[in-house]
Protein backbone atom coordinates (compact mmCIF):
# COMPACT_ATOMS: atom_id res chain seq x y z
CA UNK A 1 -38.20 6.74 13.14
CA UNK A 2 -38.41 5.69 9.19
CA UNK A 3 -36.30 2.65 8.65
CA UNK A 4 -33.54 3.28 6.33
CA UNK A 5 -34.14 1.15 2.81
CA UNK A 6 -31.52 -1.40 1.75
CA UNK A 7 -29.23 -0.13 -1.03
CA UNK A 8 -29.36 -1.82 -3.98
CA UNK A 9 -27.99 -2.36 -8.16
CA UNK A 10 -30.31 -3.35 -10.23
CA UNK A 11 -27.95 -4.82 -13.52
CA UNK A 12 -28.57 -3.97 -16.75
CA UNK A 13 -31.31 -6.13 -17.58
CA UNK A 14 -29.55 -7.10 -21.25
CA UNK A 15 -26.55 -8.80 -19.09
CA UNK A 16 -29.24 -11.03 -17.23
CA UNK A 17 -31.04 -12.15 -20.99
CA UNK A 18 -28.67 -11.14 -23.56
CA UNK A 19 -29.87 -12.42 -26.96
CA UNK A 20 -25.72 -12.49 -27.84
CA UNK A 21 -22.94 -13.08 -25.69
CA UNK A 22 -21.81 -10.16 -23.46
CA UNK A 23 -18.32 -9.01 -24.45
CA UNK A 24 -15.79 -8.88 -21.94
CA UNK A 25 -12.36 -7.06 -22.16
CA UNK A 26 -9.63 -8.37 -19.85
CA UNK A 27 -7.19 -6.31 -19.61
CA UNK A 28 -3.23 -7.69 -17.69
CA UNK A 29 -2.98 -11.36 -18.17
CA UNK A 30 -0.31 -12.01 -14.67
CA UNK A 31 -0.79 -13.55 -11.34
CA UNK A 32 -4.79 -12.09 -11.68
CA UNK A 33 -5.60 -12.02 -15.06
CA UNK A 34 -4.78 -15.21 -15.37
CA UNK A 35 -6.62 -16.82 -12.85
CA UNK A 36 -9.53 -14.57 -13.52
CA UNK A 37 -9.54 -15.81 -17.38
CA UNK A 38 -10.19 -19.38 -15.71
CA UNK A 39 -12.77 -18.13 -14.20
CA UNK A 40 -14.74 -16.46 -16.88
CA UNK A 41 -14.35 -19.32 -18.98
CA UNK A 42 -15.77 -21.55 -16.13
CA UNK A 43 -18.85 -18.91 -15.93
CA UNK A 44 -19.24 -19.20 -19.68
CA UNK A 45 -19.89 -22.70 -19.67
CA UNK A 46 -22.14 -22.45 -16.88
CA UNK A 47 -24.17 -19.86 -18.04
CA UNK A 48 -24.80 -21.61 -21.39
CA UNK A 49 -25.93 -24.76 -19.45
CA UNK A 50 -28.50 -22.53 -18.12
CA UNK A 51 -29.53 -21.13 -21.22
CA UNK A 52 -27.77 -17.52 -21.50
CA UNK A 53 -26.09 -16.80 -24.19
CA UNK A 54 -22.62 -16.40 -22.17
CA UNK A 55 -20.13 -14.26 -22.79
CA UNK A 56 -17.02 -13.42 -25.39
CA UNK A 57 -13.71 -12.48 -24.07
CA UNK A 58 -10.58 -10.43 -25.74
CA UNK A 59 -7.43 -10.44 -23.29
CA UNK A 60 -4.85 -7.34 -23.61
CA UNK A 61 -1.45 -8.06 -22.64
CA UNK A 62 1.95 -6.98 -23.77
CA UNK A 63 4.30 -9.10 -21.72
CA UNK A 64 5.82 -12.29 -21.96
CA UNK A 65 6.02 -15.92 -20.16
CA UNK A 66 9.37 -15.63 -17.88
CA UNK A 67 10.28 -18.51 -16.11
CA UNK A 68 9.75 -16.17 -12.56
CA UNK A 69 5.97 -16.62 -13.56
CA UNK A 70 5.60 -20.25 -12.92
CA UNK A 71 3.74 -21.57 -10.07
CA UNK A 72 2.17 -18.08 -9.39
CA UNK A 73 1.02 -17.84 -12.85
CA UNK A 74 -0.95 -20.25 -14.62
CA UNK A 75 1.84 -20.83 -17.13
CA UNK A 76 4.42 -23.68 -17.77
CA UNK A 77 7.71 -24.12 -19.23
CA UNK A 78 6.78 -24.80 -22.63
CA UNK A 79 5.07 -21.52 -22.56
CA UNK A 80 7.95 -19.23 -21.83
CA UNK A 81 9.16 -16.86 -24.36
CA UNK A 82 5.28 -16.69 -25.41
CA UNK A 83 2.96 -13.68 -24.92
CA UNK A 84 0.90 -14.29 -21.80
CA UNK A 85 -2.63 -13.75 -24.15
CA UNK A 86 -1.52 -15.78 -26.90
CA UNK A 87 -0.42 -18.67 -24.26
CA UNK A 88 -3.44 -18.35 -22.05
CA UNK A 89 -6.36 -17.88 -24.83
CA UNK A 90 -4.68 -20.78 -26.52
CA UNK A 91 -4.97 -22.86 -23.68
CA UNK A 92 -8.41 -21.68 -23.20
CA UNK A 93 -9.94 -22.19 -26.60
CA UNK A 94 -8.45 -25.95 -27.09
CA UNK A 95 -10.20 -26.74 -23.09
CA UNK A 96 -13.64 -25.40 -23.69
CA UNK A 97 -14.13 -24.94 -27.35
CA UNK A 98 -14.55 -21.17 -27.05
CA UNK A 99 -13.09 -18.61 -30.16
CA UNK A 100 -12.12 -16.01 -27.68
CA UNK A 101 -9.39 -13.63 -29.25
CA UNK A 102 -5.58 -12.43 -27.39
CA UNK A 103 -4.58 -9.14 -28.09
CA UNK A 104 -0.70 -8.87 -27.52
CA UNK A 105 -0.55 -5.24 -26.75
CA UNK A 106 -1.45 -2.38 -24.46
CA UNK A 107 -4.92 -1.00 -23.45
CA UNK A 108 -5.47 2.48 -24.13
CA UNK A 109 -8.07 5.12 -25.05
CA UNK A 110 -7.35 3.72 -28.68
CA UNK A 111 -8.08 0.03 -27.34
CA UNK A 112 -10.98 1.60 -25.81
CA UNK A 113 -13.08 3.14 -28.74
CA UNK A 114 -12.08 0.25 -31.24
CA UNK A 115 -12.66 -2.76 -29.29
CA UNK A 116 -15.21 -1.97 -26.40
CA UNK A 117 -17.06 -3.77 -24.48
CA UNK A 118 -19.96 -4.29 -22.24
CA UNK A 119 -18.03 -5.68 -19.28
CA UNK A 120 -14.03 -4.01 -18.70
CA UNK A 121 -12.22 -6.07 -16.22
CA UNK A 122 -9.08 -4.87 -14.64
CA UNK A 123 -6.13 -6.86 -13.57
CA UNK A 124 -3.14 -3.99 -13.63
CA UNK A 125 -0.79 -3.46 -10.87
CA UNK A 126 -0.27 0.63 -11.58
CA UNK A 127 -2.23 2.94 -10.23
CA UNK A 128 -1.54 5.25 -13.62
CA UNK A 129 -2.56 2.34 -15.82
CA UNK A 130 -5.97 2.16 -13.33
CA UNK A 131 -6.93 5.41 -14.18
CA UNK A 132 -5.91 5.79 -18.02
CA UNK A 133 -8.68 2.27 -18.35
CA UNK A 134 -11.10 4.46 -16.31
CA UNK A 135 -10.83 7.73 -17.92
CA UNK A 136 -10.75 5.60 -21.52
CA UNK A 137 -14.42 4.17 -20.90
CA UNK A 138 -15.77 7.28 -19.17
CA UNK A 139 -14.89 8.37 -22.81
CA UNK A 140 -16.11 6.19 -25.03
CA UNK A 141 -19.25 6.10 -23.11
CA UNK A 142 -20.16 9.07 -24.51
CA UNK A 143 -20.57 7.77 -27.24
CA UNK A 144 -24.15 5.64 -26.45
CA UNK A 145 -26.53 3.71 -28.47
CA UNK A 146 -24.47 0.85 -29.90
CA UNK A 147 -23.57 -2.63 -29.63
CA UNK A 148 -21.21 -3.23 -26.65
CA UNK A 149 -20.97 0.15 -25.41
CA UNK A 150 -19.16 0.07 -21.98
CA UNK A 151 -21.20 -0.85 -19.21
CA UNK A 152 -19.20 -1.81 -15.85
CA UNK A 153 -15.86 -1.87 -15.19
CA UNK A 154 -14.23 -4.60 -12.09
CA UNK A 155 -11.48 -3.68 -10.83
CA UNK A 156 -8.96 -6.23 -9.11
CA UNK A 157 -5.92 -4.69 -7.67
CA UNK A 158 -3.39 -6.25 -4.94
CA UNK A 159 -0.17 -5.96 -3.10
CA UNK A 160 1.67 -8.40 -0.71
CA UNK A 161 -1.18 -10.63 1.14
CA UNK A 162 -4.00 -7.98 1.10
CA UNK A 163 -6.31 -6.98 -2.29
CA UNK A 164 -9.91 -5.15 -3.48
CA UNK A 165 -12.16 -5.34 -6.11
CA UNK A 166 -14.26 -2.61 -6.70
CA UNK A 167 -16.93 -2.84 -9.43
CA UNK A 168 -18.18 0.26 -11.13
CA UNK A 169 -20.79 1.51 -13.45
CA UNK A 170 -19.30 3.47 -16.73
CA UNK A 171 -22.05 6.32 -16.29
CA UNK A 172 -25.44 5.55 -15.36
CA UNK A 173 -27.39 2.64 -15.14
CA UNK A 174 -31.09 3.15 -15.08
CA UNK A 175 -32.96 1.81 -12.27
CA UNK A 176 -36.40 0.66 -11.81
CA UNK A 177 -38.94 2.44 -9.56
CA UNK A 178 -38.53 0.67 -6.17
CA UNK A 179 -40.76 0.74 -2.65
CA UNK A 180 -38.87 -1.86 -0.83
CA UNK A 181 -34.86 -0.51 -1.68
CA UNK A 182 -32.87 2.51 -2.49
CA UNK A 183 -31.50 1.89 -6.20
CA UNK A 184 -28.13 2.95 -6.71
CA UNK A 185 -27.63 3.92 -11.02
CA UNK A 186 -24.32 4.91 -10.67
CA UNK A 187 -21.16 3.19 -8.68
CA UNK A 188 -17.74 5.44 -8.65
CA UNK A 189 -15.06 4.21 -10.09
CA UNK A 190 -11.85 2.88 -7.28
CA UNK A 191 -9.60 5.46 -8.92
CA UNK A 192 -11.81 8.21 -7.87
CA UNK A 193 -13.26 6.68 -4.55
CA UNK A 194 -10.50 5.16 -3.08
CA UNK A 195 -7.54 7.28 -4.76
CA UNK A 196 -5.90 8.86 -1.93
CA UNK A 197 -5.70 4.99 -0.07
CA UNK A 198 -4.35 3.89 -3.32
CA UNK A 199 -1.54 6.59 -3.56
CA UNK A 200 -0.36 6.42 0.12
CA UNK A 201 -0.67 2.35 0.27
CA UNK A 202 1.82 -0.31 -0.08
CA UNK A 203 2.68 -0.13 -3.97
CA UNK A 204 3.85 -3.06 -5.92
CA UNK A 205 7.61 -3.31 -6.44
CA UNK A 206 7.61 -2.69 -10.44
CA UNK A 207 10.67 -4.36 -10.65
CA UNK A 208 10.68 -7.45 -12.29
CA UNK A 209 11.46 -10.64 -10.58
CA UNK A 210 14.43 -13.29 -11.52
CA UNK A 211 13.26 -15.99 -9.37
CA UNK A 212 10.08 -17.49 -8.34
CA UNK A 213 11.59 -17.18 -4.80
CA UNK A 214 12.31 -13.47 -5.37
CA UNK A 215 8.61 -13.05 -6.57
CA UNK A 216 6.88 -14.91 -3.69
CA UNK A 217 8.64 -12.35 -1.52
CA UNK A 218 6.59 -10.02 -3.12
CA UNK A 219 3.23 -11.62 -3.52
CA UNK A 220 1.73 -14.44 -1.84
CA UNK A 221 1.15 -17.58 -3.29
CA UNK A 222 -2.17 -17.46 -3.31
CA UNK A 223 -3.72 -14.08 -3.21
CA UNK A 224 -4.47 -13.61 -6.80
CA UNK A 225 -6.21 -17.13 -6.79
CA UNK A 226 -8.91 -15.82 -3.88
CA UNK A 227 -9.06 -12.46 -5.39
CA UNK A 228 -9.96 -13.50 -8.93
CA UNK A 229 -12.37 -15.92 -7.64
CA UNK A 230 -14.30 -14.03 -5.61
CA UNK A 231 -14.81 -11.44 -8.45
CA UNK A 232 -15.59 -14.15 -10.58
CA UNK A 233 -18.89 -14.87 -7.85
CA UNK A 234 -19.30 -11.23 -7.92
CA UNK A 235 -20.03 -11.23 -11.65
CA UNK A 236 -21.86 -14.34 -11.54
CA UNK A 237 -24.02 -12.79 -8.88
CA UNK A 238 -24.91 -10.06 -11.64
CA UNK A 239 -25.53 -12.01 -14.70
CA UNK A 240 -27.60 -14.80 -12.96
CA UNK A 241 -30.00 -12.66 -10.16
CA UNK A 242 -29.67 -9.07 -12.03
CA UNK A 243 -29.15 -7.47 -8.53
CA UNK A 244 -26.27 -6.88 -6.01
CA UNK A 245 -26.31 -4.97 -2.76
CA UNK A 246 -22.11 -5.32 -2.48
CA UNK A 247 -20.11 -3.87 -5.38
CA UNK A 248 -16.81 -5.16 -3.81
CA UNK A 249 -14.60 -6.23 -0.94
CA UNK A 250 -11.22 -5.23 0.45
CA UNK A 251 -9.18 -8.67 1.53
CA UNK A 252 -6.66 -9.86 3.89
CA UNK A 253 -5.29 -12.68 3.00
CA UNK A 254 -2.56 -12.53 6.14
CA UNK A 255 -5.20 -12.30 8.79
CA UNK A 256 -8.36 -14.27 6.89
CA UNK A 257 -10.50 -11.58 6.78
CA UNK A 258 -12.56 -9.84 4.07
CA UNK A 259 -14.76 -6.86 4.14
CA UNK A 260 -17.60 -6.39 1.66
CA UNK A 261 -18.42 -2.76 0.08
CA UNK A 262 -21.78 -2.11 -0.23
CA UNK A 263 -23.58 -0.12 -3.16
C-alpha cells in the first residue's frame, strides 16, 4: 500500500526574505483586531531582530471607543469618543517607533484596489462583511504583477466562547516540485469552505452593548485574546520557516479544546 504524502504550503518565498516590509491590511479594530494589532507589532519587532525586513500595517475601522469596550478591548477611558484606528495605531507608533497608518473608514472593493496588500487580515463579526473582503481580493488579484498584490487572506471570526481562523491563499501560490510532500498552491477561502456552518451557527448579536456587563454576556473575556494570538503564531510560522502543514484551527474556549485544519 503507497503511504499517503504529508500535505503541505510552501509560502511565498518573498514573505520569508522580503527586501521591503510586507504590507499588511487589518481590517475591524474590536475585541480581535485589537489584540491582533498587538500582536503584529510584537512580530515586527521580532522579525527585524532577526534580520527581515518586517512588515507595514494600515488598520480599517469605522467605529468608535464606547465606554462598553473597556476591559474587552484594548482601550481606556481617555480614548473614548476616538476612532478605534486612530486610538490604537497611535498607541502603537509612540510604543515601538513604527509609522504604521489608521484608516477611519470601511473596507470595500474600493479599499481593496487602492490600498492592497500582500497579507489581508480579517477581524469582522458579519458573515456579509466576510465575503464582500473575500470577493474584493479575489478581484484585485486579477490584476498581477505589482507591488503588494494580494497574497493571503487570515481570517479570525468568533461568537460566545468558541472561534476559527482560517488562512487562505488569494489565487494560487506556486509550489515547488516536491518527493517527500503533497504541495497544496491554493487554500479556499472560510466563506466558501465553511459557508453553510457559518450561516446556520451561533451569530453574533449585532446589537450594540451599553455595559461591559451586557457585553461579557455576549463574548467571553478572553476569547479574542487566544484567538488573535494563536493567528499571530500562525503567521509567524509562515514568515520565519516558509512552510505550514495547518492553515487554521476551530477553538473552544468553554471546553479547552482546539482543533487544527490542515492544508
Amino acid at each position: 500500500m503507497e503511504n499517503t504524502k504529508k500535505r503541505i504550503h510552501v509560502v511565498k518565498p518573498y514573505l520569508v526574505s522580503p527586501t521591503n516590509p510586507i504590507s499588511v491590511n487589518l481590517i475591524g479594530a474590536g475585541g480581535t483586531g485589537s489584540q491582533m494589532l498587538t500582536a503584529l507589532a510584537r512580530i515586527n519587532h521580532a522579525l527585524n531582530a532577526l534580520g527581515h525586513a518586517g512588515i507595514v500595517v494600515r488598520v480599517f475601522e469605522n467605529d468608535t471607543v464606547e465606554r462598553h469596550n473597556l476591559a474587552r478591548q484594548l482601550f481606556t477611558e481617555t480614548e473614548i469618543g476616538l476612532n478605534k484606528a486612530v486610538a490604537l495605531i497611535n498607541r502603537i507608533n509612540r510604543f515601538f517607533g513604527t509609522n504604521w497608518k489608521a484608516l477611519p473608514q470601511f473596507y470595500n472593493s474600493a479599499s481593496a484596489k487602492d490600498k492592497p496588500a500582500s497579507i489581508t487580515i480579517s477581524c469582522v463579526d458579519t458573515l456579509s462583511s466576510r465575503i464582500e473582503i473575500a470577493e474584493s481580493l479575489s478581484l484585485t488579484n486579477a490584476e498581477t504583477g505589482y507591488r503588494d498584490s494580494p497574497l493571503y487572506l487570515l481570517d479570525l471570526g468568533n461568537s460566545k466562547d468558541t472561534g476559527q481562523v482560517v488562512l487562505s491563499t488569494v489565487g494560487k501560490i506556486d509550489q515547488p516540485e516536491s518527493k517527500n510532500f503533497e504541495t497544496v498552491g491554493e487554500l479556499p477561502p472560510l466563506t466558501e469552505e465553511y459557508r453553510m456552518m457559518m450561516e446556520h451557527g451561533d451569530n453574533l448579536d449585532e446589537m450594540p452593548s451599553c455595559s461591559l456587563a451586557e457585553a461579557l454576556g455576549k463574548q467571553d473575556l478572553f476569547i479574542n485574546s487566544v484567538l488573535a494570538n494563536m493567528a499571530a503564531s500562525l503567521l509567524w510560522k509562515m514568515l520565519r520557516e516558509g512552510i505550514i502543514d495547518h492553515r487554521g484551527f476551530f477553538l473552544s474556549l468553554g471546553g479547552f479544546k482546539s482543533q487544527p485544519i490542515g492544508v
